[in-house]
N, C-alpha and C. Protein backbone atom coordinates (compact mmCIF):
# COMPACT_ATOMS: atom_id res chain seq x y z
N UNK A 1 288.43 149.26 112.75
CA UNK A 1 289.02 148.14 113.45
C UNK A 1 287.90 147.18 113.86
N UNK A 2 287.94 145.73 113.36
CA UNK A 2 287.11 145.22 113.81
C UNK A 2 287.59 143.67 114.34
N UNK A 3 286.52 143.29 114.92
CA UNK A 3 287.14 142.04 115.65
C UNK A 3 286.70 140.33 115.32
N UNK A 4 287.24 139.57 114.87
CA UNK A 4 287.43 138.09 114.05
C UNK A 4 287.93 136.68 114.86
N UNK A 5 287.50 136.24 114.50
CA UNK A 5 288.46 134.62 114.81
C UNK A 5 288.80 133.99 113.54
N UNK A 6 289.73 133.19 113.96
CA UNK A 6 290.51 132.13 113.46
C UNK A 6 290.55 131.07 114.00
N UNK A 7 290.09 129.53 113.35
CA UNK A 7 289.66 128.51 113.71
C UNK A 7 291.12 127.93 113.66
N UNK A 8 291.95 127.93 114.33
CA UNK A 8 293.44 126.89 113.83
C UNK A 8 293.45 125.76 114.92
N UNK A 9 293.28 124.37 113.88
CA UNK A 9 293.62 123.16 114.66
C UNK A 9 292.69 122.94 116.22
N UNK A 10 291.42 123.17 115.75
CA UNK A 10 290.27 122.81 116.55
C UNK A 10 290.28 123.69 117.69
N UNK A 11 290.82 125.04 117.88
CA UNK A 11 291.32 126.02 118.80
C UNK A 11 290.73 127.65 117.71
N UNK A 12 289.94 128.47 118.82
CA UNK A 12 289.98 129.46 117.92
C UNK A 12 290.33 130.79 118.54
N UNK A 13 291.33 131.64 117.94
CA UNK A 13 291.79 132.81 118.30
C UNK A 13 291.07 134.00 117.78
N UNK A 14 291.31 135.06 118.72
CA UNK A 14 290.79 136.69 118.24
C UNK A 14 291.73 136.93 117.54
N UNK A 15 291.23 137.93 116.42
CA UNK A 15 292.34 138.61 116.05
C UNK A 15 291.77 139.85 115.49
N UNK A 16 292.22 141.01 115.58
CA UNK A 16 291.68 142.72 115.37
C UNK A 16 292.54 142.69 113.64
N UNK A 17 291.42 143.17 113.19
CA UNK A 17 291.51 143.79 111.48
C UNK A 17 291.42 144.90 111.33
N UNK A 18 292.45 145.94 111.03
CA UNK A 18 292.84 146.79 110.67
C UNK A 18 292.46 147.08 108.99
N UNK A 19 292.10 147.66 108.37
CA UNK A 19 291.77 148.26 107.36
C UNK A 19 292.36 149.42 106.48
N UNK A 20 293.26 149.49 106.15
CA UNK A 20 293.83 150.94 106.05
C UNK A 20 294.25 151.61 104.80
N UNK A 21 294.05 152.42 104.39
CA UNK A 21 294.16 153.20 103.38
C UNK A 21 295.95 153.03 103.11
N UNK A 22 295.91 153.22 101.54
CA UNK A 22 297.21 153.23 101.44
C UNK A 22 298.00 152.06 101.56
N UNK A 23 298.20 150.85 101.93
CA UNK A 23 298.32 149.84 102.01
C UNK A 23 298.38 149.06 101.08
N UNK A 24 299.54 148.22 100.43
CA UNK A 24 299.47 147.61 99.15
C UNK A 24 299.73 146.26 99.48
N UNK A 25 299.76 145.61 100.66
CA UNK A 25 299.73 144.23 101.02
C UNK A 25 299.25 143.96 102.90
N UNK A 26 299.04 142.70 102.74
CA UNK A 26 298.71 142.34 104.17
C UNK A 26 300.09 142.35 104.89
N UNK A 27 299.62 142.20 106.49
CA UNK A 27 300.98 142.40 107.67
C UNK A 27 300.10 141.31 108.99
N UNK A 28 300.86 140.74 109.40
CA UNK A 28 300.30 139.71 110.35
C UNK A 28 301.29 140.73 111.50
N UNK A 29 300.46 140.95 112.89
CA UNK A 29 301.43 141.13 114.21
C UNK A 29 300.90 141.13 115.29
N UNK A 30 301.83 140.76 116.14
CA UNK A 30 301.02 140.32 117.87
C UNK A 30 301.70 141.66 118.40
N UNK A 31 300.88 142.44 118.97
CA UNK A 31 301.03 143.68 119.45
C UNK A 31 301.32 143.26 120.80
N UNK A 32 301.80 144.48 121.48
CA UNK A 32 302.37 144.24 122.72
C UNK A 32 301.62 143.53 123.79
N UNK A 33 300.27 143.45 123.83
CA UNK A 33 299.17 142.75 124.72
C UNK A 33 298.81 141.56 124.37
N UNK A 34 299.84 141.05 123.08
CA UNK A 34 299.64 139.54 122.83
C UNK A 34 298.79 139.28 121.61
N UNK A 35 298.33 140.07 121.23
CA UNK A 35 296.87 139.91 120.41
C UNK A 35 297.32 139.98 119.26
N UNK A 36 296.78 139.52 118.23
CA UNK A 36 296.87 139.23 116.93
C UNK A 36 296.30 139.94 115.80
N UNK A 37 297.19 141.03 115.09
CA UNK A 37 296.68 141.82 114.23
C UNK A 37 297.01 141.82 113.08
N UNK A 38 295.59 141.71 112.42
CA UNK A 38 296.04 141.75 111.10
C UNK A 38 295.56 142.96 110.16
N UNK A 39 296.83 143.54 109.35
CA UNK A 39 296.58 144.65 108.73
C UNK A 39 296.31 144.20 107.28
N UNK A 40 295.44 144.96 106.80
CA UNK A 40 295.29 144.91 104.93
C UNK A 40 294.42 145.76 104.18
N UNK A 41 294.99 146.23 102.98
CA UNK A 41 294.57 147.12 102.01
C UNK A 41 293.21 147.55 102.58
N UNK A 42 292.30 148.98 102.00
CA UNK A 42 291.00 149.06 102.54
C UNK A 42 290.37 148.10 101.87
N UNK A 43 290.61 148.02 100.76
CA UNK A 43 289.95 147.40 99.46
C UNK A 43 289.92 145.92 99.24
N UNK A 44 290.83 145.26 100.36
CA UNK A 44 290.73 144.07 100.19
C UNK A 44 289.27 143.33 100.60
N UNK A 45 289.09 142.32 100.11
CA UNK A 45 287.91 141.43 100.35
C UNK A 45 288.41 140.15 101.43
N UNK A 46 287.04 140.39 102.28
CA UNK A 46 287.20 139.10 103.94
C UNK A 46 287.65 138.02 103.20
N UNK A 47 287.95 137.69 101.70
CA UNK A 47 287.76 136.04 101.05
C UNK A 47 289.26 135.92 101.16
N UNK A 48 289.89 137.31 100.63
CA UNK A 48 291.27 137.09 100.54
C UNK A 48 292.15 137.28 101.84
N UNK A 49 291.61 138.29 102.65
CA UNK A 49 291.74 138.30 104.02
C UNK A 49 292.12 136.43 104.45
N UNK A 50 290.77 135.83 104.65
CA UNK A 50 291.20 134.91 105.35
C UNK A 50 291.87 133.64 104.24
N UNK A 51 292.38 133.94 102.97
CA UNK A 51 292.97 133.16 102.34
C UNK A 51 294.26 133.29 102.96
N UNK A 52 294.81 134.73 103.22
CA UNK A 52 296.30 134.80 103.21
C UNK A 52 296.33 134.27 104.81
N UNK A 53 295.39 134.32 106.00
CA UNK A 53 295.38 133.80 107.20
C UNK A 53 295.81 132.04 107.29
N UNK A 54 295.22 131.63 106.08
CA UNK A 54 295.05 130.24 106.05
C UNK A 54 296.42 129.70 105.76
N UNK A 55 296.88 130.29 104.71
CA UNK A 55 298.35 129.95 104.33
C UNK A 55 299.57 130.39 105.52
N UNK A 56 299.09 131.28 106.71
CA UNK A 56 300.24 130.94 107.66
C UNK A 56 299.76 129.97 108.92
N UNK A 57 298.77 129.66 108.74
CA UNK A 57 298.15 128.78 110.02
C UNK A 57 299.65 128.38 110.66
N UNK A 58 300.59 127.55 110.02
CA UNK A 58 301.71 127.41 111.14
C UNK A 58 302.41 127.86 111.68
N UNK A 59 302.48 128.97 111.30
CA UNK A 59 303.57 130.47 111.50
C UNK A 59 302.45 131.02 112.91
N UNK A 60 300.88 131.03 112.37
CA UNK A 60 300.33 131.15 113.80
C UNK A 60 299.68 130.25 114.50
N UNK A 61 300.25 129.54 114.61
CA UNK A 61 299.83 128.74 115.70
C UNK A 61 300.87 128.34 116.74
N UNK A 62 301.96 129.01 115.56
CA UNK A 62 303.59 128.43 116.81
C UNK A 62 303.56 129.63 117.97
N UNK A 63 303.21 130.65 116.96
CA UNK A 63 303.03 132.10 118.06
C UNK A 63 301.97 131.94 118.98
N UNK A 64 300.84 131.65 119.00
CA UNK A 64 299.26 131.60 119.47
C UNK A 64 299.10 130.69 120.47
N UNK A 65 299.85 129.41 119.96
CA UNK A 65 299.03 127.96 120.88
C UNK A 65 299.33 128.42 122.58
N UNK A 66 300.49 128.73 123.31
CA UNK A 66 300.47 128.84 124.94
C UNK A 66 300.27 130.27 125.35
N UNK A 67 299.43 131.41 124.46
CA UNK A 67 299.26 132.72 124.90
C UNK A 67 297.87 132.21 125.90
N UNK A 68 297.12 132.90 126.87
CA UNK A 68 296.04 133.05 127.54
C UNK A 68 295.55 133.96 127.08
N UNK A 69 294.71 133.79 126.22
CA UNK A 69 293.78 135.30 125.74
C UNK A 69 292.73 135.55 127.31
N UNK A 70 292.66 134.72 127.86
CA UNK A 70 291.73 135.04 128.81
C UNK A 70 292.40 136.28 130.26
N UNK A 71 294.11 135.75 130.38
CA UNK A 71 294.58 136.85 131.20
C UNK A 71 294.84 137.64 130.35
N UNK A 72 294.76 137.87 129.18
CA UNK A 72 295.00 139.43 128.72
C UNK A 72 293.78 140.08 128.45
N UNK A 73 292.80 139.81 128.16
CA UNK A 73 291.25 140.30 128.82
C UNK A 73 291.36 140.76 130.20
N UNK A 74 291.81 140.23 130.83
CA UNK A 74 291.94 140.48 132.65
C UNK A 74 292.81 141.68 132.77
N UNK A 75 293.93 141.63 132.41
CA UNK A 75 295.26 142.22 132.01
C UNK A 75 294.31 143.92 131.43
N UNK A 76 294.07 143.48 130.39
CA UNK A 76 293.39 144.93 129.42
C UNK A 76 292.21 145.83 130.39
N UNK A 77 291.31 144.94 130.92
CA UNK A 77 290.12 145.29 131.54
C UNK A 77 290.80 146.41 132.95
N UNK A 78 291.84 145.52 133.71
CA UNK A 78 292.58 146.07 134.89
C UNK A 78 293.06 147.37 134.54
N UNK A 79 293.66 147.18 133.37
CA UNK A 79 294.59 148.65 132.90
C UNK A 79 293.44 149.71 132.26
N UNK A 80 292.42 149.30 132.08
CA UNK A 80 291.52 149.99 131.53
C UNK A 80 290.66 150.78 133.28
N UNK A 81 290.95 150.07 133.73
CA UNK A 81 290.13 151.20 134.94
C UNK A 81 291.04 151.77 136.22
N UNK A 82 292.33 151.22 135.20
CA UNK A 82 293.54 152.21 136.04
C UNK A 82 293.39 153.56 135.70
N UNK A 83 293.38 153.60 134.13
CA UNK A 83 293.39 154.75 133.06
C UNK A 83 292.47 155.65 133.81
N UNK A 84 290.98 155.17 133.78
CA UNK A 84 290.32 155.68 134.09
C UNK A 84 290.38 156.46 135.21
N UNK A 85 290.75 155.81 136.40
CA UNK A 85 291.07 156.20 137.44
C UNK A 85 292.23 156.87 138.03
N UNK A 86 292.93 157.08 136.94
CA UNK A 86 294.19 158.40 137.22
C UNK A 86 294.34 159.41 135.94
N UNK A 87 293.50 159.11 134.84
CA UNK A 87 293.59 159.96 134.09
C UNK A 87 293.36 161.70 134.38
N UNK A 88 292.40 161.90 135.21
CA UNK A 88 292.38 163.73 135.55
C UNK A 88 293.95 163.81 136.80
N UNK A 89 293.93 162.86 137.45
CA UNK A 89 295.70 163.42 138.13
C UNK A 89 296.71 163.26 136.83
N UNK A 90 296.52 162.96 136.30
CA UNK A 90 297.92 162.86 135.41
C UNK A 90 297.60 164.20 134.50
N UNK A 91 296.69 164.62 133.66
CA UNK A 91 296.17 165.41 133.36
C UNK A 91 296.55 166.98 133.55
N UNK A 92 296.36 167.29 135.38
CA UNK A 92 296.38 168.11 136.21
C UNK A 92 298.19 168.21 136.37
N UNK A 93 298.93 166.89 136.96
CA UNK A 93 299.80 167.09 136.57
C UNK A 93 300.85 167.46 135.69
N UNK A 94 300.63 167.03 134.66
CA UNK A 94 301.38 167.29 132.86
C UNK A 94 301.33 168.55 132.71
N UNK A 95 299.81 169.36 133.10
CA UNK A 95 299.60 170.59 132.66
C UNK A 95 300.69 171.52 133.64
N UNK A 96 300.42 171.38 134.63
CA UNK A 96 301.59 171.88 135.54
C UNK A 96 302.48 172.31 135.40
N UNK A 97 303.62 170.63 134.73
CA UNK A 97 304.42 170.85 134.41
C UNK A 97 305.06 171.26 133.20
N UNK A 98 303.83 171.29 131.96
CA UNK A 98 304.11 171.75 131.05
C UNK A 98 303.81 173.32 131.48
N UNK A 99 302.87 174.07 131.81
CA UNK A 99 303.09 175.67 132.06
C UNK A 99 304.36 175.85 132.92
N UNK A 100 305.15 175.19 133.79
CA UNK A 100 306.66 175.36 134.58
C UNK A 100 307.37 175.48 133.27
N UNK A 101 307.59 174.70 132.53
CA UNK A 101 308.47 174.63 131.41
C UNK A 101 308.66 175.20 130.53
N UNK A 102 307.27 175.49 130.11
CA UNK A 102 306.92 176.78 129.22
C UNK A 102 307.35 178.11 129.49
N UNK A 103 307.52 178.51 130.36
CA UNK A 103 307.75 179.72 131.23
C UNK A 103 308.74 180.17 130.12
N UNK A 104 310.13 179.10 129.93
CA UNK A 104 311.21 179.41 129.60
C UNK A 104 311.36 179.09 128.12
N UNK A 105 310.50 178.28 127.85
CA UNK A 105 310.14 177.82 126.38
C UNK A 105 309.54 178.54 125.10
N UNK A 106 308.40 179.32 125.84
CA UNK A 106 307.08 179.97 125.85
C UNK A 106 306.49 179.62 124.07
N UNK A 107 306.42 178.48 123.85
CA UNK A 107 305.75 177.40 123.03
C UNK A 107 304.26 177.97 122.66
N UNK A 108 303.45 178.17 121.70
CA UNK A 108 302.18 177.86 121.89
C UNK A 108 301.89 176.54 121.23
N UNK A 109 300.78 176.25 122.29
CA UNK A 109 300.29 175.11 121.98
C UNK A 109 298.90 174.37 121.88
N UNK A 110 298.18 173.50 120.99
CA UNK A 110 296.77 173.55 121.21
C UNK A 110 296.20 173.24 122.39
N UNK A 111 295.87 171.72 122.48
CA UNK A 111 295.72 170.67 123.42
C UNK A 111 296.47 170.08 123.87
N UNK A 112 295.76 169.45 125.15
CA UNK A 112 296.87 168.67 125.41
C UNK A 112 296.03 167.61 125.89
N UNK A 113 296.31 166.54 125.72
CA UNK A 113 295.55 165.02 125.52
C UNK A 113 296.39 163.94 126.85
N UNK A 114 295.34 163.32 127.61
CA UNK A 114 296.14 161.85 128.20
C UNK A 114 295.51 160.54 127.79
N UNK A 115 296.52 160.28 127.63
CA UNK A 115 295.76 158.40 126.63
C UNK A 115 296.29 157.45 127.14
N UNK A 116 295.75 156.48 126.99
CA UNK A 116 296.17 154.82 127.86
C UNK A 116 297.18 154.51 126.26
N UNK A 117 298.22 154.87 125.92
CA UNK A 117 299.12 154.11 124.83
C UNK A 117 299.45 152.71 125.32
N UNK A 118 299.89 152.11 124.40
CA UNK A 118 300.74 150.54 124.89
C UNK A 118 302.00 150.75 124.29
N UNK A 119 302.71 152.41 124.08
CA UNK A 119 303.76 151.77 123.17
C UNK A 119 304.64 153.46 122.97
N UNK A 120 303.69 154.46 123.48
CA UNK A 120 304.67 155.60 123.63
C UNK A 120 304.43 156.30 124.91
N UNK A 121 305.18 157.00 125.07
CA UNK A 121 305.03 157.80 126.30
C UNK A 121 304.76 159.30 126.07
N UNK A 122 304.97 159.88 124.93
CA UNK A 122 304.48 161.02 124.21
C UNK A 122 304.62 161.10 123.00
N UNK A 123 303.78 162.36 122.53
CA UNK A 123 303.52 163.06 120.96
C UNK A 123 303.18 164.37 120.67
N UNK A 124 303.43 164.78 119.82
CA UNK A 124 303.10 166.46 119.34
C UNK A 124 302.81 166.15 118.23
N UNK A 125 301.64 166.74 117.72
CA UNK A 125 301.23 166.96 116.56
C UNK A 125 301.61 168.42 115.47
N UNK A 126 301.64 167.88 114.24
CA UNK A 126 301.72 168.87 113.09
C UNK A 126 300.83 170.24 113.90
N UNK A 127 299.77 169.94 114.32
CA UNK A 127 298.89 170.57 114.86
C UNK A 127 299.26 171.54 116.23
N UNK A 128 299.81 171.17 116.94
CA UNK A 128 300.30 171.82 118.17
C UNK A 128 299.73 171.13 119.46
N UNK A 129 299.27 169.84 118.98
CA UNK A 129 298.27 169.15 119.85
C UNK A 129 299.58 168.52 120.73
N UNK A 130 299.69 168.31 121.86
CA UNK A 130 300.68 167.55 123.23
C UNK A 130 299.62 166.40 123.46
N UNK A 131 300.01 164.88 123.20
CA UNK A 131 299.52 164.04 124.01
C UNK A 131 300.33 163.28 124.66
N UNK A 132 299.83 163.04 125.97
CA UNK A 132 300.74 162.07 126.86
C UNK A 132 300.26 161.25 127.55
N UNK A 133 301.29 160.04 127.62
CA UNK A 133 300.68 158.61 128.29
C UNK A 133 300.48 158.80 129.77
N UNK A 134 299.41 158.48 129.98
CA UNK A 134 298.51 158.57 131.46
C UNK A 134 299.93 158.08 132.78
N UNK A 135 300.66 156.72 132.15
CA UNK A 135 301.45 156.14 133.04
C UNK A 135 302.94 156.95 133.17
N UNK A 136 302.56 157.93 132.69
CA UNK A 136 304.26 159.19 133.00
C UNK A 136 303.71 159.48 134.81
N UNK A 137 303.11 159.45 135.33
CA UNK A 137 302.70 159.16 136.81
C UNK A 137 303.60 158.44 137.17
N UNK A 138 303.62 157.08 136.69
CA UNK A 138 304.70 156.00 137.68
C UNK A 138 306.20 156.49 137.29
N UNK A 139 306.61 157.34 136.68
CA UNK A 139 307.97 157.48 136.46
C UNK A 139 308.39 158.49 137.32
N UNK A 140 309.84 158.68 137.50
CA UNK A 140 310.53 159.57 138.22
C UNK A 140 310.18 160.93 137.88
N UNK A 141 309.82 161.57 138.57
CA UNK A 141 309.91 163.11 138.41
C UNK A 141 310.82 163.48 137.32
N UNK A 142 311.96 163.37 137.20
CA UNK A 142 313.20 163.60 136.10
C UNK A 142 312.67 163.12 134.91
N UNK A 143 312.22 161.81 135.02
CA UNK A 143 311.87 161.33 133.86
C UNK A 143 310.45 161.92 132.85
N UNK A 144 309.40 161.89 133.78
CA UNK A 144 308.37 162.50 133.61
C UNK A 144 308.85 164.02 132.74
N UNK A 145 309.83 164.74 133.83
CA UNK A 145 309.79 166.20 133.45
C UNK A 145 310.26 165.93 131.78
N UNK A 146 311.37 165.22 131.64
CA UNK A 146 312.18 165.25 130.33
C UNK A 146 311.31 164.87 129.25
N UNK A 147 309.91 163.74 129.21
CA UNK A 147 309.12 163.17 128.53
C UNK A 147 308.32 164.42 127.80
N UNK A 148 308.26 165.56 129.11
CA UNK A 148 306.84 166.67 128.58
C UNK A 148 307.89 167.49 127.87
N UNK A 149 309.19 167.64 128.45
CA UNK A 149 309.82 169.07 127.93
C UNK A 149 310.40 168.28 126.72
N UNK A 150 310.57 167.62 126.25
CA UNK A 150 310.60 166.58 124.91
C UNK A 150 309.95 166.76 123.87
N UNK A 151 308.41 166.51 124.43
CA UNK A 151 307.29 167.00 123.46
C UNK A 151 306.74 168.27 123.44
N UNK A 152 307.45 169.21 124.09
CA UNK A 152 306.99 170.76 124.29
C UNK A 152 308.00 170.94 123.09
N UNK A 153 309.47 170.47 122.97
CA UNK A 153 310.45 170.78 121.82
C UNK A 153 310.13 170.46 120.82
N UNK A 154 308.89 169.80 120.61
CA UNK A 154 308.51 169.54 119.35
C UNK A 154 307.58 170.32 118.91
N UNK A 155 307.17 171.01 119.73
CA UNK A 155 306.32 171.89 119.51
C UNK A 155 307.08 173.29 118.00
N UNK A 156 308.33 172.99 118.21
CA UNK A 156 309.26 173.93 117.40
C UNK A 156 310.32 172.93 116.25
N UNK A 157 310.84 172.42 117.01
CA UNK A 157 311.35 170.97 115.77
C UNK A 157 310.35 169.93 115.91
N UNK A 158 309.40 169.36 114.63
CA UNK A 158 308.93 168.41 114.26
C UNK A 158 309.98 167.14 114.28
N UNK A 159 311.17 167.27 114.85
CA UNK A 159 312.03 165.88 114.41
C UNK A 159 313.18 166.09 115.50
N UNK A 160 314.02 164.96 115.33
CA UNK A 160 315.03 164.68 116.38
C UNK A 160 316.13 164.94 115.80
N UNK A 161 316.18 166.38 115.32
CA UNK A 161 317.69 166.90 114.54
C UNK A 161 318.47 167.36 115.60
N UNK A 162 319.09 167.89 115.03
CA UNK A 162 320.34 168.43 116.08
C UNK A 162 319.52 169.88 116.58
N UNK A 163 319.05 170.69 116.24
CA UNK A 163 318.00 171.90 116.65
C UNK A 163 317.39 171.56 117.79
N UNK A 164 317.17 170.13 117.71
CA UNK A 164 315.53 169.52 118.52
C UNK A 164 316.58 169.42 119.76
N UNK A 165 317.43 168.48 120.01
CA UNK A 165 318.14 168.10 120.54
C UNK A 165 318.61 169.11 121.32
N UNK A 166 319.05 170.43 120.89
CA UNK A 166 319.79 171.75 121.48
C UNK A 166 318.52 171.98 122.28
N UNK A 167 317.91 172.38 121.51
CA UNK A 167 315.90 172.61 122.59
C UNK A 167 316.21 172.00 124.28
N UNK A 168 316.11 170.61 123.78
CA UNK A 168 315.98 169.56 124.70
C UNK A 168 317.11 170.09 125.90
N UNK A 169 318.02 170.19 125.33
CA UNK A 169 319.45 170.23 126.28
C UNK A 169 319.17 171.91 127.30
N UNK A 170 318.62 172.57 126.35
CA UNK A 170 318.46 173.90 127.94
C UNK A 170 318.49 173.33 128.77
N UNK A 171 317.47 172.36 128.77
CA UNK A 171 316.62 172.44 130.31
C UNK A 171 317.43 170.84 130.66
N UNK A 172 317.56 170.16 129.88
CA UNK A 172 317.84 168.58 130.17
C UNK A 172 319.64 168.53 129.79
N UNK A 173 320.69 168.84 129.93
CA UNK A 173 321.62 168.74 129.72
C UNK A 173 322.21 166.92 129.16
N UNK A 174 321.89 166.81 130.60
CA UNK A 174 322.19 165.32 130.78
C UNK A 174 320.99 164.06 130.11
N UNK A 175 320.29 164.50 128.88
CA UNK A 175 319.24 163.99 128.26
C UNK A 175 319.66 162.65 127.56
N UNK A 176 321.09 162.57 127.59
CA UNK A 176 320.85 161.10 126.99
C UNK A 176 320.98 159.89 128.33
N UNK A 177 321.49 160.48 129.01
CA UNK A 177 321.71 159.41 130.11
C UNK A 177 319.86 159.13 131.04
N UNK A 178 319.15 160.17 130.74
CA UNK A 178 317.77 160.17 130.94
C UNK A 178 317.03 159.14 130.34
N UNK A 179 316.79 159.32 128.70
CA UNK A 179 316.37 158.75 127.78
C UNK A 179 317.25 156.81 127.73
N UNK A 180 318.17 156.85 128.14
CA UNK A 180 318.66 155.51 128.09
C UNK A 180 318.19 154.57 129.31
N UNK A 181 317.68 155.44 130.42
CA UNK A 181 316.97 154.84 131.89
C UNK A 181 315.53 154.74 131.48
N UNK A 182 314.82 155.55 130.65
CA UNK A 182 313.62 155.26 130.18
C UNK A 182 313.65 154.31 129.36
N UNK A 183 314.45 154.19 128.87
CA UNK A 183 314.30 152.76 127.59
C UNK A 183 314.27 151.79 128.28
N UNK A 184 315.14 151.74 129.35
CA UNK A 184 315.58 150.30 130.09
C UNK A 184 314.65 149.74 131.26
């Protein structure tokens, strides 16, 4: 991942380049913090990179021209020493409540990870790895609990079948009316 500008109309924007294997065309997207990403082949060359940039200049500039890159620097920096600064309570907590849950579950599992996401609130890996978003802190106890015992069920269904779902329901009966307050 590396980091670029774009000169559009005497104004110049950041934008993060993604590189990625597997990839058979470019993808332009403003991620949730506003910022401007552009994905493309590993193999592509910076010439064609900023050819295909050039040909949407108006497509970005309609998106770009009234963002403040400067409060989302402010914005990023703030949330960055929130992370920091509650990451071992959240940590301490999760584990908690994932050994409560487990009790009845009795899951093995590798790690268990807390990360500043912008975009999930948990994950289980192929691996047995549990990671969870640092900000399950600000949520309701209920909510929190359903997020870990969610990704503890994945620990056994890799997917959201009807198996996974039965998992979920021991302990969470009322899991969709949960999951529809977290969305909202």
């Amino acid at each position: 991942m590396n980091k670029y500008t774009i000169k559009i109309k005497d104004k110049f924007f950041p934008y993060i380049l993604k590189k990625r294997k597997g990839m058979r065309c470019m993808q332009i997207s403003i991620n949730s913090m506003g910022k401007l990403v552009v994905s493309a082949p590993k193999w592509y060359p910076i010439y064609l990179i900023n050819k295909f940039l050039e040909e949407k200049v108006d497509w970005l500039w309609e998106k770009l021209k009234n963002v403040d890159f400067s409060l989302i620097e402010i914005k990023e920096k703030e949330n960055q020493e929130n992370y920091k600064k509650n990451k071992e309570f959240a940590r301490s907590l999760i584990r908690e409540r994932i050994e409560f849950f487990n009790q009845h579950y009795k899951f093995s599992y590798q790690r268990i990870s807390i990360k500043n996401q912008k975009t999930c609130w948990g994950s289980c890996s192929q691996r047995g790895n549990l990671n969870f978003n640092y900000c399950l802190i600000n949520l309701s106890e209920k909510e929190r609990d359903y997020i870990i015992v969610h990704e503890l069920c994945h620990l056994r269904e890799l997917n959201h079948g009807k198996e996974f779902w039965k998992l979920v329901s021991e302990t969470f009966p009322d899991y969709k009316e949960i999951r529809k307050k977290i969305k909202t």
